[in-house]
Protein backbone atom coordinates (compact mmCIF):
# COMPACT_ATOMS: atom_id res chain seq x y z
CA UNK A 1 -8.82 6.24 17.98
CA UNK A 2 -8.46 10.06 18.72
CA UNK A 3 -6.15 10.65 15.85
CA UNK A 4 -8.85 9.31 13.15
CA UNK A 5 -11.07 11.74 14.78
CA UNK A 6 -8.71 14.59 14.40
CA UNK A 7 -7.70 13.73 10.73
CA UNK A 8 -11.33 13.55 9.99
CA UNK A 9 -11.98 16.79 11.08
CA UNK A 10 -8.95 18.24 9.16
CA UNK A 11 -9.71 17.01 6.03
CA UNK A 12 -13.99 17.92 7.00
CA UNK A 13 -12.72 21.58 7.45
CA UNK A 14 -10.36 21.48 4.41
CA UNK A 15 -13.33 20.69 2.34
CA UNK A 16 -16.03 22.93 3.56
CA UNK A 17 -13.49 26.06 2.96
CA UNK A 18 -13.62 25.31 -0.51
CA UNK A 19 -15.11 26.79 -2.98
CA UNK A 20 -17.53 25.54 -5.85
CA UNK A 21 -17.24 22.15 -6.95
CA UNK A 22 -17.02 20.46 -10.50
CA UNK A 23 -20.25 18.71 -12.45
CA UNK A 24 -18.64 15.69 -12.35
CA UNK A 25 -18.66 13.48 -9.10
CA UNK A 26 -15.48 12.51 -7.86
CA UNK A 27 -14.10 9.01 -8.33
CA UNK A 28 -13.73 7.40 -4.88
CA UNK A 29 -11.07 4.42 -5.82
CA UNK A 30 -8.81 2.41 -3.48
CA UNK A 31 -5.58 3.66 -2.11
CA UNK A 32 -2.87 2.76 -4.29
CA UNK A 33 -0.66 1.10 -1.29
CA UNK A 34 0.13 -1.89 -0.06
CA UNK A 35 2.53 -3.96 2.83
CA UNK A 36 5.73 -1.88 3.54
CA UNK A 37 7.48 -3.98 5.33
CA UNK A 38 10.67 -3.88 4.18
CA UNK A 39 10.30 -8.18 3.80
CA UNK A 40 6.85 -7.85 1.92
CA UNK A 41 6.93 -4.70 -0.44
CA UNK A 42 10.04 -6.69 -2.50
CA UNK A 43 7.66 -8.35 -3.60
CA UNK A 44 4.25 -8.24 -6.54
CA UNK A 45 1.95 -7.45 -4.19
CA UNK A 46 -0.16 -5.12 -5.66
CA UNK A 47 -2.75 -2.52 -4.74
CA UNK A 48 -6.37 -2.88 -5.09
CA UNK A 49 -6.81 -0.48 -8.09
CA UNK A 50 -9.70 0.86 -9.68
CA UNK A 51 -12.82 -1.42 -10.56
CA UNK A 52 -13.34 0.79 -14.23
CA UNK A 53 -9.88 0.43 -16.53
CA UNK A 54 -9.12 3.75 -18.54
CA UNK A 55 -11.08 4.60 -21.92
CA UNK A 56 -9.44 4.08 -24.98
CA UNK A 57 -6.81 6.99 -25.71
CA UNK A 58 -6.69 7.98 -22.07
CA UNK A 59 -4.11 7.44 -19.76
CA UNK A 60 -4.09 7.57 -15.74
CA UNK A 61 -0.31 8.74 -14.55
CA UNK A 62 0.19 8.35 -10.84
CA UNK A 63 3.06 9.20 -8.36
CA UNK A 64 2.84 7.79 -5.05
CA UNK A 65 4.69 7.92 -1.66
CA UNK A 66 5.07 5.53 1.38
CA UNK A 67 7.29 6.48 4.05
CA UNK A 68 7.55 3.38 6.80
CA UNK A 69 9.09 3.38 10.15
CA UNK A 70 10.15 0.08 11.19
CA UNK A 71 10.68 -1.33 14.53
CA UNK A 72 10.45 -4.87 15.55
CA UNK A 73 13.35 -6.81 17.66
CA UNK A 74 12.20 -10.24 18.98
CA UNK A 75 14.48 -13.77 19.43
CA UNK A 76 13.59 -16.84 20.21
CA UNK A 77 15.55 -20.03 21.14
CA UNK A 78 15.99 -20.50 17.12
CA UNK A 79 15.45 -16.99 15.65
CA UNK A 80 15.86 -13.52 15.90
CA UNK A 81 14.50 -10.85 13.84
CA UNK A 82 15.44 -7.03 14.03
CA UNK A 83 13.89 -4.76 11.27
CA UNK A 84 14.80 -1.22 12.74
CA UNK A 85 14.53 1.59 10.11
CA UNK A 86 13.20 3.50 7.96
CA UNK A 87 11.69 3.10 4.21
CA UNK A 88 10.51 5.27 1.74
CA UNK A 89 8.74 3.88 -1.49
CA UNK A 90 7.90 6.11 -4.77
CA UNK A 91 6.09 4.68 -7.51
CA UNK A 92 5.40 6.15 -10.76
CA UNK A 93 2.82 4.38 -12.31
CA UNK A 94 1.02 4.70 -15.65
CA UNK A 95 -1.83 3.22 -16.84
CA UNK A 96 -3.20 3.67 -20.38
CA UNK A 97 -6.77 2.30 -22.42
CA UNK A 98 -5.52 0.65 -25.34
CA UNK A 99 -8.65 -0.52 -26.53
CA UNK A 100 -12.37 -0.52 -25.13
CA UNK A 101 -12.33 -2.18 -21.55
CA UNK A 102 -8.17 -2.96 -22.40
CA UNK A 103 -6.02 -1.20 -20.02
CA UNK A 104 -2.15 -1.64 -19.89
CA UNK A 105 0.46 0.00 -17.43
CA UNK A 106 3.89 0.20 -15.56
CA UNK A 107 4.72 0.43 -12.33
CA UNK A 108 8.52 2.06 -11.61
CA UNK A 109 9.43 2.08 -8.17
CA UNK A 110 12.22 3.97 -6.30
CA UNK A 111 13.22 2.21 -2.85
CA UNK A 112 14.80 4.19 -0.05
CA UNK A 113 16.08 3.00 2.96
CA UNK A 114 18.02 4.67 6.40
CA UNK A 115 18.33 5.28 9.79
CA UNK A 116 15.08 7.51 9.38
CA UNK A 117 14.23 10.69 11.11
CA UNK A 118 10.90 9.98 12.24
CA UNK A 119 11.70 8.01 15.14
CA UNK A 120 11.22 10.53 18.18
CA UNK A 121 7.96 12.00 16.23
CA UNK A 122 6.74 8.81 16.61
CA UNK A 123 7.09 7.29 19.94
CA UNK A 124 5.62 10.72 20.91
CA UNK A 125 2.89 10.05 18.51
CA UNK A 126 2.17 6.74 20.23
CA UNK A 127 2.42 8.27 23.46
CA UNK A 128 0.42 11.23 23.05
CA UNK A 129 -2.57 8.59 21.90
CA UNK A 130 -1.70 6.02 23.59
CA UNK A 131 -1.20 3.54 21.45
CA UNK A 132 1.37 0.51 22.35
CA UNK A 133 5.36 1.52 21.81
CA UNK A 134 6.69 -1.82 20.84
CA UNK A 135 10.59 -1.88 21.48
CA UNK A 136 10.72 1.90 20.38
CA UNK A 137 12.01 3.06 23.82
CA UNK A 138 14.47 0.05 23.83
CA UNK A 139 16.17 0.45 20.34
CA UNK A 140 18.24 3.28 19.02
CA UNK A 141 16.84 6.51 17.17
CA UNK A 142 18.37 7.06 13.69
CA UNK A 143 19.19 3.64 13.50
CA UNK A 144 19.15 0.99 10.38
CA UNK A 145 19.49 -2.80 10.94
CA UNK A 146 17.38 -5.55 8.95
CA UNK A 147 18.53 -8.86 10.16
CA UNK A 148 17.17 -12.79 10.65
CA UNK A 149 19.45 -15.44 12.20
CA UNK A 150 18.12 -18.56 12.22
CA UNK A 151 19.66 -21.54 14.42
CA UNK A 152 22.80 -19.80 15.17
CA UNK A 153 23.17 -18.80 11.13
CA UNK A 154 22.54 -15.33 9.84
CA UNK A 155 19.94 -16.16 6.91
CA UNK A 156 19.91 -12.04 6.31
CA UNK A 157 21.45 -8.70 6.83
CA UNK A 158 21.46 -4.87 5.47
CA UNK A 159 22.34 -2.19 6.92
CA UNK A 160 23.69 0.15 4.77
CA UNK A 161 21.85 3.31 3.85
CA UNK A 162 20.34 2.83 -0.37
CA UNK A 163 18.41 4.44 -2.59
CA UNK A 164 17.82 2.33 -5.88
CA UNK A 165 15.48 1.26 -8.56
CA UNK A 166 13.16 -1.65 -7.30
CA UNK A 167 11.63 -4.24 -8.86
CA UNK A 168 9.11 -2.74 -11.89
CA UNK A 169 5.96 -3.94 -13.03
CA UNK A 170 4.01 -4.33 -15.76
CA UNK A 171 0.21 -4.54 -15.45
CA UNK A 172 -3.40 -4.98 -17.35
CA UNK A 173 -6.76 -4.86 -17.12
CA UNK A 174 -10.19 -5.97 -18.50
CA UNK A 175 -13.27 -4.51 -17.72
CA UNK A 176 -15.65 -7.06 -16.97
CA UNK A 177 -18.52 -5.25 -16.40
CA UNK A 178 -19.66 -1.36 -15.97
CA UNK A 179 -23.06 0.27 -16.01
CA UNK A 180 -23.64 3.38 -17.81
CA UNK A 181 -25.29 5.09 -14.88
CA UNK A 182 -23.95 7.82 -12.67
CA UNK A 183 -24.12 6.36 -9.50
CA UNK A 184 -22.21 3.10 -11.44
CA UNK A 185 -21.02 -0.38 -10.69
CA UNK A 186 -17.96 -2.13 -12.11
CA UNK A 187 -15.99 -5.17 -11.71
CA UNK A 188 -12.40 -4.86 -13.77
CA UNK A 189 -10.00 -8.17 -13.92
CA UNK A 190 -6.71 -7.26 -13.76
CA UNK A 191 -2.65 -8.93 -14.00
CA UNK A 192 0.68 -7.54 -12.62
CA UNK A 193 3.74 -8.77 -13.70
CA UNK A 194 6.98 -8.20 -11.16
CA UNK A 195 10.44 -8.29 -12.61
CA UNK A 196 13.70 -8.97 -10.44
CA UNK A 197 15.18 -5.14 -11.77
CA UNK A 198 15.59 -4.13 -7.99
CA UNK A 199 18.53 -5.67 -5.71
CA UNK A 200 17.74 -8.52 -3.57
CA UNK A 201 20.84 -7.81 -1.10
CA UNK A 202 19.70 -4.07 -0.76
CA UNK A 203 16.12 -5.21 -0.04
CA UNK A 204 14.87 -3.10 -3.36
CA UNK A 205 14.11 -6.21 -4.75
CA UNK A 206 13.21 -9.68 -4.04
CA UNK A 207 15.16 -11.52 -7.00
CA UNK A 208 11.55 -13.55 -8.03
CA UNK A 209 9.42 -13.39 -10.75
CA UNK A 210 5.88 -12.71 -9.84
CA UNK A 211 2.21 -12.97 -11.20
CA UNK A 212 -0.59 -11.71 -9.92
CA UNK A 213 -4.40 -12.18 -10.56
CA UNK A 214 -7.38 -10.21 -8.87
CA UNK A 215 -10.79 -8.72 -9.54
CA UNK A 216 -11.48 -5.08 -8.28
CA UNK A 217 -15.18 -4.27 -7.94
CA UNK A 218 -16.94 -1.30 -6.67
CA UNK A 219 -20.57 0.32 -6.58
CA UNK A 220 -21.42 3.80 -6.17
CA UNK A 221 -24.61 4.75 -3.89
CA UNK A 222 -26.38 8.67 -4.10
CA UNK A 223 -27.17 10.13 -0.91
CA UNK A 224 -28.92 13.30 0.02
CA UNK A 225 -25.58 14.88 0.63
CA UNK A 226 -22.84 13.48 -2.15
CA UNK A 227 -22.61 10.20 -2.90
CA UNK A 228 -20.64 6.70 -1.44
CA UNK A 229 -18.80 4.23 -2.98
CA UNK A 230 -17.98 0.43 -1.62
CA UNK A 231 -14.73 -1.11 -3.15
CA UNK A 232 -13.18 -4.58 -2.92
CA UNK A 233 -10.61 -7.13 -4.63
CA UNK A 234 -9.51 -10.62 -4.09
CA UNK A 235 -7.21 -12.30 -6.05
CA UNK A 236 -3.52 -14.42 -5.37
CA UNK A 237 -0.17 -14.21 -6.34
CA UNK A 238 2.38 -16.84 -7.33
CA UNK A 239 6.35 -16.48 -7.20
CA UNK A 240 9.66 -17.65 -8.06
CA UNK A 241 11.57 -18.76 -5.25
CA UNK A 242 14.12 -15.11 -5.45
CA UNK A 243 16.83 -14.83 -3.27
CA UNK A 244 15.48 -13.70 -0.09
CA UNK A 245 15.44 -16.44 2.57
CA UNK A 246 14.35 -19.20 -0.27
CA UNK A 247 14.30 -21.96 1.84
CA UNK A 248 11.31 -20.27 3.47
CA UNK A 249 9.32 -18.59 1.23
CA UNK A 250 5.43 -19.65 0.05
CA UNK A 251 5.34 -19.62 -3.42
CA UNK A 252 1.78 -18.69 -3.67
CA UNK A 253 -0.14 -15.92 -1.38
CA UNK A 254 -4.08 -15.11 -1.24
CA UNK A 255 -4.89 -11.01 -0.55
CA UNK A 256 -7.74 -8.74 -0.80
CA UNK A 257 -9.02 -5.22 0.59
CA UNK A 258 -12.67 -3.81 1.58
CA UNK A 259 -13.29 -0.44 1.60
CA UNK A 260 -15.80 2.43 1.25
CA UNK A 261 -16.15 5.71 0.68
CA UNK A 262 -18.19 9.15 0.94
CA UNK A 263 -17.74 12.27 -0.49
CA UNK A 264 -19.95 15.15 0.65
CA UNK A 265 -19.08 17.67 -1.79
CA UNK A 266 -17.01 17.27 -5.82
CA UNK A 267 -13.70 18.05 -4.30
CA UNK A 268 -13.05 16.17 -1.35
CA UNK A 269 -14.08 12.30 -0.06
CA UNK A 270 -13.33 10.37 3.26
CA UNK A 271 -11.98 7.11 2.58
CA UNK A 272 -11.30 3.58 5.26
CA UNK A 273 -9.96 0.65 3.66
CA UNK A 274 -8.93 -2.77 5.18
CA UNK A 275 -6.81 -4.95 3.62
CA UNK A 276 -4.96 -8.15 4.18
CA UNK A 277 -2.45 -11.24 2.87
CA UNK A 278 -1.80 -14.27 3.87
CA UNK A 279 2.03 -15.16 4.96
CA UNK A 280 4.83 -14.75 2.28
CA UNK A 281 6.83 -17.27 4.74
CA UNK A 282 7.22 -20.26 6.63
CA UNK A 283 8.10 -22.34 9.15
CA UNK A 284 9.06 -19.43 11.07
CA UNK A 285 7.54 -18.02 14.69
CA UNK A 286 8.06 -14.17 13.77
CA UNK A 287 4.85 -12.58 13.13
CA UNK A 288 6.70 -10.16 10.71
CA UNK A 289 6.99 -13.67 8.40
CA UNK A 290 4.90 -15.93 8.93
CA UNK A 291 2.02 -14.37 10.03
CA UNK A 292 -1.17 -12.87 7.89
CA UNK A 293 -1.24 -9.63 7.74
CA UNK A 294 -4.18 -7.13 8.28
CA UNK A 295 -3.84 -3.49 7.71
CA UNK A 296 -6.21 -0.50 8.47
CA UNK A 297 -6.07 2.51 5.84
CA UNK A 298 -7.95 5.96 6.67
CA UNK A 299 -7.89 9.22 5.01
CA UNK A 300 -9.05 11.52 2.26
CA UNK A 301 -9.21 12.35 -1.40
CA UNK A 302 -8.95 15.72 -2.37
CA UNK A 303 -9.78 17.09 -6.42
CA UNK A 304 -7.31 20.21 -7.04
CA UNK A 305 -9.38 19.80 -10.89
CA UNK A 306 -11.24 17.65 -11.92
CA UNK A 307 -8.08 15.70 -13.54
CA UNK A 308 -5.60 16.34 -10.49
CA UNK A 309 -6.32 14.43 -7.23
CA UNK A 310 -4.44 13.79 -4.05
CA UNK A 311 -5.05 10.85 -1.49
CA UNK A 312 -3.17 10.99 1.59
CA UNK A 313 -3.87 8.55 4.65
CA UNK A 314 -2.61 6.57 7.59
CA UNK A 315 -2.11 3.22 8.08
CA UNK A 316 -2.27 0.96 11.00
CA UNK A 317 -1.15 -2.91 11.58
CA UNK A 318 -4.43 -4.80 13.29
CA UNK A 319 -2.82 -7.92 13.24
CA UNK A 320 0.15 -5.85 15.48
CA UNK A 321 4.23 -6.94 13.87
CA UNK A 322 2.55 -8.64 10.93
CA UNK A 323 3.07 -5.31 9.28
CA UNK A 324 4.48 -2.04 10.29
CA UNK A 325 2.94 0.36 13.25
CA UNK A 326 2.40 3.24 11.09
CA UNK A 327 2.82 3.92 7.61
CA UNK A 328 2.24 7.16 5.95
CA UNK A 329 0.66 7.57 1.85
CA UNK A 330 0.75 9.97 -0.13
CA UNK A 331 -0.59 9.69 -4.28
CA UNK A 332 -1.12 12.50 -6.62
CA UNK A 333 -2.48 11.33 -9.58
CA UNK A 334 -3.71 13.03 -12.81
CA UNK A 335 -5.74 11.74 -15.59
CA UNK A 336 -4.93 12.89 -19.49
């Protein structure tokens, strides 16, 4: 993929023109993203996270960005599904040590969804690389239509412009383990709790209550130039049935992420990431439902102090319609 090459390079060049670093290494964690699709992120899905919760009396604050362009339009003799448009997602999340290896947090979510303006930057995009179009050059630009009719019934429809509050959640963690070394390795259990706050009909919101349980790990190697750091979590999610095609959804859904990272110098560290979930529904033949989902992640961390970070990558669908074609993220976070 030329493009990885030329975003490696940019963020390569950023970091050599630099100046001095900070004692500290820097923390290579996971990108705090996950599924966009406007039928997924309604949902508790969560991010990987860190594998080390904060220290007692510190907090984490984090404000994150994903801007999605949608475009999938396939029918069948029984179904058709159209999700053309675009999404923007911005979290503020907070996370807080409460007591030794006790983290809590929030997760506040604004949900944004239109006609988008990306659309012509992006089939040129695919072009330019050559990477497959889709229905791009078949659909209107500017355009914002999320339906699924199902044996002659529409089971789903929005297409009016929204901005609102989605659903919020409320998290924790445990540290289960952490070395005092440097070069350390961690394994942190952690909980999310998603509350129906967000509107089902505007797609902010799925209407369900959900849990989640996972374990994020991670173990940080020295090199002769920097240091690397492999992540990973696994865990599974279980869910009211909400309001958004019911009669179809699976109540319970597996996901996880592998990644690693390396960063040459304090400020600045190169980051890939896969992740994946299994299908949030059923007894459907659109990929975008009832298909697993596996999504490529690849970008950069850079330290503007040793507090103030900001991680901004690309991601890709590698099981292609299971999730969207390209997805852009965005998180500054600062620790206090």
């Amino acid at each position: 993929m030329q493009y990885l090459k030329h975003l490696v390079a940019i963020l390569l060049l950023v970091g050599v023109m630099e100046g001095p670093g900070y004692a500290d290494p820097l923390v290579i964690d996971p990108f705090y993203t996950f599924n966009q699709s406007p039928l997924v992120q309604i949902y508790g899905l969560p991010a990987a996270e860190s594998a080390t919760v904060q220290p007692v009396g510190k907090a984490l604050g984090l404000l994150a960005l994903d801007i999605v362009n949608n475009s999938y339009d396939w029918d069948t003799a029984q179904e058709k599904l159209t999700l053309d448009g675009e999404s923007e997602r911005m979290t503020l999340a907070l996370r807080y040590g409460v007591a030794r290896g006790v983290e809590v947090g929030v997760d506040v979510p604004v949900v944004a969804y239109s006609g988008g303006i990306f659309d012509g930057f992006i089939e040129e995009w695919h072009r330019v690389f050559g990477l497959p179009q889709g229905n791009r050059t078949e659909t209107k630009e500017d355009h914002l239509l999320f339906q699924y009719d199902k044996n002659g019934q529409e089971r789903l429809r929005m297409d009016n412009s929204t901005v609102r509050i989605g659903d919020v959640r409320v998290s924790g963690g445990w540290q289960l383990y952490q070395d005092a070394s440097v070069n350390s390795k961690a394994l942190a259990l952690r909980a999310s709790l998603k509350l129906p706050t967000g509107s089902s009909s505007r797609l902010t919101g799925s209407g369900s209550t959900d849990l989640a349980l996972w374990l994020s790990g991670s173990s940080d190697y020295p090199l002769s130039w920097g240091h690397a750091t492999v992540f990973g979590a696994l865990g599974g999610m279980a869910m009211t049935d909400g309001d958004v095609l019911k009669d179809q959804r699976e109540n319970l859904v597996g996901f996880g992420s592998l990644g690693a990272g390396w960063s040459p110098m304090e400020k600045f560290a190169l980051k890939v990431e896969f992740s994946s979930h299994t299908a949030f529904y059923k007894d459907s033949d659109m990929k975008p439902l009832s298909s697993p989902a596996v999504v490529l992640l690849f970008g950069g961390t850079y330290a503007f102090s040793p507090a103030t970070a900001l991680d901004i990558a690309l991601a890709e669908d590698l099981n292609v319609n299971a999730s969207p074609d390209v997805a852009l993220h965005l998180g500054l976070s600062h620790r206090f």
